[in-house]
N, C-alpha and C. Protein backbone atom coordinates (compact mmCIF):
# COMPACT_ATOMS: atom_id res chain seq x y z
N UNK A 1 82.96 100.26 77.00
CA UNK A 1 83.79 100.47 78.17
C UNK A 1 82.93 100.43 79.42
N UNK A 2 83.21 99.78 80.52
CA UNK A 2 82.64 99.51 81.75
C UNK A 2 82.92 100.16 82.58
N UNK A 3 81.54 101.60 82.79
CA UNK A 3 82.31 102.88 83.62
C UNK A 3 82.33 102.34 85.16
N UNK A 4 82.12 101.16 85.31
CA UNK A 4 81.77 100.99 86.96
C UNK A 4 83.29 99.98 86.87
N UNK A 5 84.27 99.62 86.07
CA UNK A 5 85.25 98.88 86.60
C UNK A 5 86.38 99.26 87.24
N UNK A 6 87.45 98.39 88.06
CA UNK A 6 88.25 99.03 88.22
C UNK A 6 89.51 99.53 87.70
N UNK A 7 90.58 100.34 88.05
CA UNK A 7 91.82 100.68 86.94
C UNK A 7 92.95 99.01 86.90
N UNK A 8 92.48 98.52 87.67
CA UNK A 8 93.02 97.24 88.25
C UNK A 8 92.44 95.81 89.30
N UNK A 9 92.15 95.18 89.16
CA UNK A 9 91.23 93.90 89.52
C UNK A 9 92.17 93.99 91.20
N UNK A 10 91.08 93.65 91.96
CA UNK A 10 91.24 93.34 93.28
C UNK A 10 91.68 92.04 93.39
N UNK A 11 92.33 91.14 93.96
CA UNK A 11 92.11 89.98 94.50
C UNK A 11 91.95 89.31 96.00
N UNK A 12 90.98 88.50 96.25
CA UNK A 12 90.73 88.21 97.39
C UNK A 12 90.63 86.85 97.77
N UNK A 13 91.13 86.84 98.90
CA UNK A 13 91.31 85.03 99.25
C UNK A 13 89.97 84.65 99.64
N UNK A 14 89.86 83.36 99.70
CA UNK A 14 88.90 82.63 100.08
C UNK A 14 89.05 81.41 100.57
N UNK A 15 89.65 80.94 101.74
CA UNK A 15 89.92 79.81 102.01
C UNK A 15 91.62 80.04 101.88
N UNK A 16 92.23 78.55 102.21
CA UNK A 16 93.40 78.38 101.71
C UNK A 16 93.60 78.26 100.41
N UNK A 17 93.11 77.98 99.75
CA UNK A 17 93.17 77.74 98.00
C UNK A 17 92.58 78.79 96.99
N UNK A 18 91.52 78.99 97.27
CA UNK A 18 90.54 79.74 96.29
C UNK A 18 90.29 81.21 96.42
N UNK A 19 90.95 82.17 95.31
CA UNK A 19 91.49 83.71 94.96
C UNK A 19 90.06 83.99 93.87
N UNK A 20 89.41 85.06 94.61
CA UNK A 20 88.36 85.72 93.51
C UNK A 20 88.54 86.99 92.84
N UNK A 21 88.48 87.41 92.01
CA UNK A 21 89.09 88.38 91.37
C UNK A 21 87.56 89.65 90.76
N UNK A 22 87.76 90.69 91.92
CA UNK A 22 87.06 92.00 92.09
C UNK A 22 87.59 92.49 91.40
N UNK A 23 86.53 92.99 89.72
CA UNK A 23 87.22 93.66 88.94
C UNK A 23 86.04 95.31 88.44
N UNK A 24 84.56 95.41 89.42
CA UNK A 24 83.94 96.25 89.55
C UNK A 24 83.06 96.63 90.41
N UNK A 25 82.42 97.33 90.08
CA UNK A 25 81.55 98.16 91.86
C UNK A 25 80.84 97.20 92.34
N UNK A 26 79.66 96.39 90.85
CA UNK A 26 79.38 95.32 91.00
C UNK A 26 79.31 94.52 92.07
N UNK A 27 80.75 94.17 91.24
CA UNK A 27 81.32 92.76 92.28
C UNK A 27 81.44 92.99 93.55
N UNK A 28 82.29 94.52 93.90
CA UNK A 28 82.89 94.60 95.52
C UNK A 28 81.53 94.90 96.04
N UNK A 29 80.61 95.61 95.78
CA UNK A 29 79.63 95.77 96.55
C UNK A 29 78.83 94.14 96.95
N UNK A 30 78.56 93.65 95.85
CA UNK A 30 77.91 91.99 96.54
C UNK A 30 78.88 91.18 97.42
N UNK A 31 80.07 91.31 97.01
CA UNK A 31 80.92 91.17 98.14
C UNK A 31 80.72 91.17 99.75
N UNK A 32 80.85 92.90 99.37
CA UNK A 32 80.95 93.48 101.17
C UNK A 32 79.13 93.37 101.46
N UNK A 33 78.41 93.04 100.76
CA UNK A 33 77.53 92.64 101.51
C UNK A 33 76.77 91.22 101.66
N UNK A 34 77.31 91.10 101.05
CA UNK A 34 77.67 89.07 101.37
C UNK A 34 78.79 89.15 103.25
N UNK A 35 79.22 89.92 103.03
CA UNK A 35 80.31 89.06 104.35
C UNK A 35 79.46 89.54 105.63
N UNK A 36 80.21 88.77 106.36
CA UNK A 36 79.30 87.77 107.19
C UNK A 36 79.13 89.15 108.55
N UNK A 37 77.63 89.28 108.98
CA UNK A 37 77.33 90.38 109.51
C UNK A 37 78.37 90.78 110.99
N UNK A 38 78.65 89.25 111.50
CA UNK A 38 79.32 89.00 112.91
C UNK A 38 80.91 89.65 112.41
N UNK A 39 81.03 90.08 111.05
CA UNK A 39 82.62 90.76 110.74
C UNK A 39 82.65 91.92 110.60
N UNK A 40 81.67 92.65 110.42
CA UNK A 40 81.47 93.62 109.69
C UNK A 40 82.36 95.07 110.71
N UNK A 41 82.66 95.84 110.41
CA UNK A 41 83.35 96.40 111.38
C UNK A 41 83.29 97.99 110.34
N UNK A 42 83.56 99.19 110.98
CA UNK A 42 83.44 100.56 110.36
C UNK A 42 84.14 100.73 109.13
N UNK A 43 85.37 99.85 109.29
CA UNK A 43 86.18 99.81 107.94
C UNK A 43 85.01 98.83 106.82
N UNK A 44 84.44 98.29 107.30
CA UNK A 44 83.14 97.46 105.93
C UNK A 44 82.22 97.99 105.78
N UNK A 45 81.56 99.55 106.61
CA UNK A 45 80.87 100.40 106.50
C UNK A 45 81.31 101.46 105.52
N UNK A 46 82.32 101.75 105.80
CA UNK A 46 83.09 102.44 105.01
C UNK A 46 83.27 102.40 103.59
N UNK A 47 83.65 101.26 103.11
CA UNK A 47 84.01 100.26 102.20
C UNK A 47 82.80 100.70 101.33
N UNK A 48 81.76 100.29 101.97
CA UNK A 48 80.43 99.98 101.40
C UNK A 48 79.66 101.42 100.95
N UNK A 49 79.81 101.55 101.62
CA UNK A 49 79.54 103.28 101.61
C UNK A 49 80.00 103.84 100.31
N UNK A 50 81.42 103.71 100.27
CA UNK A 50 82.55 104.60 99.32
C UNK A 50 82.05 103.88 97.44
N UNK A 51 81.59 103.01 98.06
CA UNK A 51 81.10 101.53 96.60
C UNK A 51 79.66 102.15 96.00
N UNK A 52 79.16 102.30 96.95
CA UNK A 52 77.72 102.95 96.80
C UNK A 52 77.91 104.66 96.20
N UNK A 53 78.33 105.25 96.87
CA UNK A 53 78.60 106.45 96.50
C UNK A 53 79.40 106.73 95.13
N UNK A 54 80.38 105.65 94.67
CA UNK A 54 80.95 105.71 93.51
C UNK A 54 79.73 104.96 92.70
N UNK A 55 78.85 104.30 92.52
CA UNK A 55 78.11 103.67 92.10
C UNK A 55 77.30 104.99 91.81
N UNK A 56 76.89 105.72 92.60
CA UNK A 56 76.04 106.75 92.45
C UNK A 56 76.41 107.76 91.30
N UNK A 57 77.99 108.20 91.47
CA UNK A 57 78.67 108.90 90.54
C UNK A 57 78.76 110.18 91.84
N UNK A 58 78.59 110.33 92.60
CA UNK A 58 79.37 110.86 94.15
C UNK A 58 80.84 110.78 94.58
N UNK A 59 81.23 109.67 94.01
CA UNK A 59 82.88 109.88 94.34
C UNK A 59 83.87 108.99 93.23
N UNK A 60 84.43 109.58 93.00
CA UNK A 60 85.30 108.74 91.94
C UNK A 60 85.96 107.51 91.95
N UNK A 61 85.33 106.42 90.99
CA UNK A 61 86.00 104.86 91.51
C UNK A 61 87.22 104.82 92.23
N UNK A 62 88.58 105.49 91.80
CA UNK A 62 89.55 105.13 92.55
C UNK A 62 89.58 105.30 94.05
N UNK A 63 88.09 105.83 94.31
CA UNK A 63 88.18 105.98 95.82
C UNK A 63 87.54 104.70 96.12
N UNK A 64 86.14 104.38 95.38
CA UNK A 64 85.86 103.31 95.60
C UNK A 64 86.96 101.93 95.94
N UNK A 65 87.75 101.81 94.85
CA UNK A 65 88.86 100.30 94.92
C UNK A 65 89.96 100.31 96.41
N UNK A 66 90.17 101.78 96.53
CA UNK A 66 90.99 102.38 97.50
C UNK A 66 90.34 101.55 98.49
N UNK A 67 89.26 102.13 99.14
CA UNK A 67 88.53 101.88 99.97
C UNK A 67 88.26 100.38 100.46
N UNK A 68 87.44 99.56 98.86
CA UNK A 68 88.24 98.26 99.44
C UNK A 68 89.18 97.43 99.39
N UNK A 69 90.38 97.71 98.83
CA UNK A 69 91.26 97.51 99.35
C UNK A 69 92.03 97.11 100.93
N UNK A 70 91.64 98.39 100.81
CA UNK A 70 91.99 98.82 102.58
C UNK A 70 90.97 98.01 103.43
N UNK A 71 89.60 97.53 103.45
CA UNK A 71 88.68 96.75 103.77
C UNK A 71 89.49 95.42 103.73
N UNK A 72 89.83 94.41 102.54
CA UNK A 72 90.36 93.54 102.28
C UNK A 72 91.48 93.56 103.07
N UNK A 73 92.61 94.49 103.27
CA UNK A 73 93.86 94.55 104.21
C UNK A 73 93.59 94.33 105.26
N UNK A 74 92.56 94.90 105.88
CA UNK A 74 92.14 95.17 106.85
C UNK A 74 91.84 93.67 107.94
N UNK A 75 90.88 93.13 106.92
CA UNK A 75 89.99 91.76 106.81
C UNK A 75 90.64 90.60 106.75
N UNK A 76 92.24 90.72 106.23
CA UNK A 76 93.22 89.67 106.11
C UNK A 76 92.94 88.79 104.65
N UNK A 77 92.00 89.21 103.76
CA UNK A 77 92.40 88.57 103.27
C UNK A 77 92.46 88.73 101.45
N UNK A 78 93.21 90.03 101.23
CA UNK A 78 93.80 90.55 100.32
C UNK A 78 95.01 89.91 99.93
N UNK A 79 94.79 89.71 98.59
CA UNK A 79 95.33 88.80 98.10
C UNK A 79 97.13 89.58 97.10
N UNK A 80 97.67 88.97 97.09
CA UNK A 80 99.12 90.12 96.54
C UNK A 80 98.88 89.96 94.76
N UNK A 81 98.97 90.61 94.10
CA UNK A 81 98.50 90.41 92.60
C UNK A 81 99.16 90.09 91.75
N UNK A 82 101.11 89.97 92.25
CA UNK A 82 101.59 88.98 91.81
C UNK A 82 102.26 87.76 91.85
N UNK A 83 101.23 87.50 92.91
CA UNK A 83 101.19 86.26 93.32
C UNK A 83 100.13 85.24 92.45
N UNK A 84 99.21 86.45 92.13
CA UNK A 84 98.07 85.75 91.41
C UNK A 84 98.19 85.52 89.97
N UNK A 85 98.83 86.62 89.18
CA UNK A 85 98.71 86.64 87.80
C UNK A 85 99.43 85.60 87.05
N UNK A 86 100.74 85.30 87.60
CA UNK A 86 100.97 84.28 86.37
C UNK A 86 99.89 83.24 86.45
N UNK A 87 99.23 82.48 87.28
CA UNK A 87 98.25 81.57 87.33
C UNK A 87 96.69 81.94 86.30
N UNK A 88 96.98 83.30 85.90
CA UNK A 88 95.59 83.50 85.17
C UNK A 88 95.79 84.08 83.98
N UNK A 89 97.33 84.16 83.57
CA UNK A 89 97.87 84.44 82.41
C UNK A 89 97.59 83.27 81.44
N UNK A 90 97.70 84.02 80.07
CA UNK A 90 97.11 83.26 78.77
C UNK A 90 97.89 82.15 78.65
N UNK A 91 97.79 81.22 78.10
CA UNK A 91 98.56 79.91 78.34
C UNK A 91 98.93 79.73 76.83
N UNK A 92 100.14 78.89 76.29
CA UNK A 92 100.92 78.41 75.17
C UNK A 92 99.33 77.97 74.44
N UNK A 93 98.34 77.23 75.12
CA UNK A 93 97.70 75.70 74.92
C UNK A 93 96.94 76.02 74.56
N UNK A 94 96.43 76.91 73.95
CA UNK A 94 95.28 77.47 72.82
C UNK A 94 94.61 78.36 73.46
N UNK A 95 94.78 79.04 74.34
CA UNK A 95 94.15 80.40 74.84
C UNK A 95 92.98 79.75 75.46
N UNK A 96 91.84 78.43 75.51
CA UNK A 96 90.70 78.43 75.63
C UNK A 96 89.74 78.61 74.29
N UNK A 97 90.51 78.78 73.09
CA UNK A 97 89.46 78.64 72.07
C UNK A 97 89.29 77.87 71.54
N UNK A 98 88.44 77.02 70.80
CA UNK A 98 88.19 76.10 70.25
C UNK A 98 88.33 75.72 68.65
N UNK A 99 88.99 74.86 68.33
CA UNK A 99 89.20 74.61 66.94
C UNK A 99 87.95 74.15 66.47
N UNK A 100 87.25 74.19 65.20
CA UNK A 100 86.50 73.09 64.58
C UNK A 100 86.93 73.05 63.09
């Protein structure tokens, strides 16, 4: 079990086309510090902060996802999750596994 994931995957836009899917502290933390310094604003301090501190075991993940969430809302570009899922749901067409 992956104590750093979340109770539910984030999704985040990227462009007009391309949705990345934040599913631990991991991820949101390389995230929010990947984005771009000229954006960064108290709500991505925040964010980052709350990621770190749940990372630490200081505050409990759901504050962490909370947090960016609200970062992503914030940022414009939070993605709606069911908008996303049927597109990443298991498919009729063999799941991706391979016969031999």
């Amino acid at each position: 079990m992956n104590l750093t994931a979340f109770s539910s995957p984030v999704f985040i836009k990227h462009g007009s086309y391309l949705v990345q899917e934040i599913v631990d502290l991991a991820i949101a933390i390389e995230f929010l510090e990947e984005w771009p310094e000229d954006r960064r604003n108290l709500i991505h301090a925040t964010a980052l902060r709350a990621c770190y501190q749940a990372h630490d075991g200081r505050k409990p993940m759901g504050i962490a996802r909370y947090a960016f969430v609200g970062f992503a809302k914030r940022a414009g570009i939070l993605e709606d999750s069911g908008a996303v899922m049927p597109w990443i749901a298991a498919s009729n067409s063999g799941g991706g596994q391979v016969q031999v």
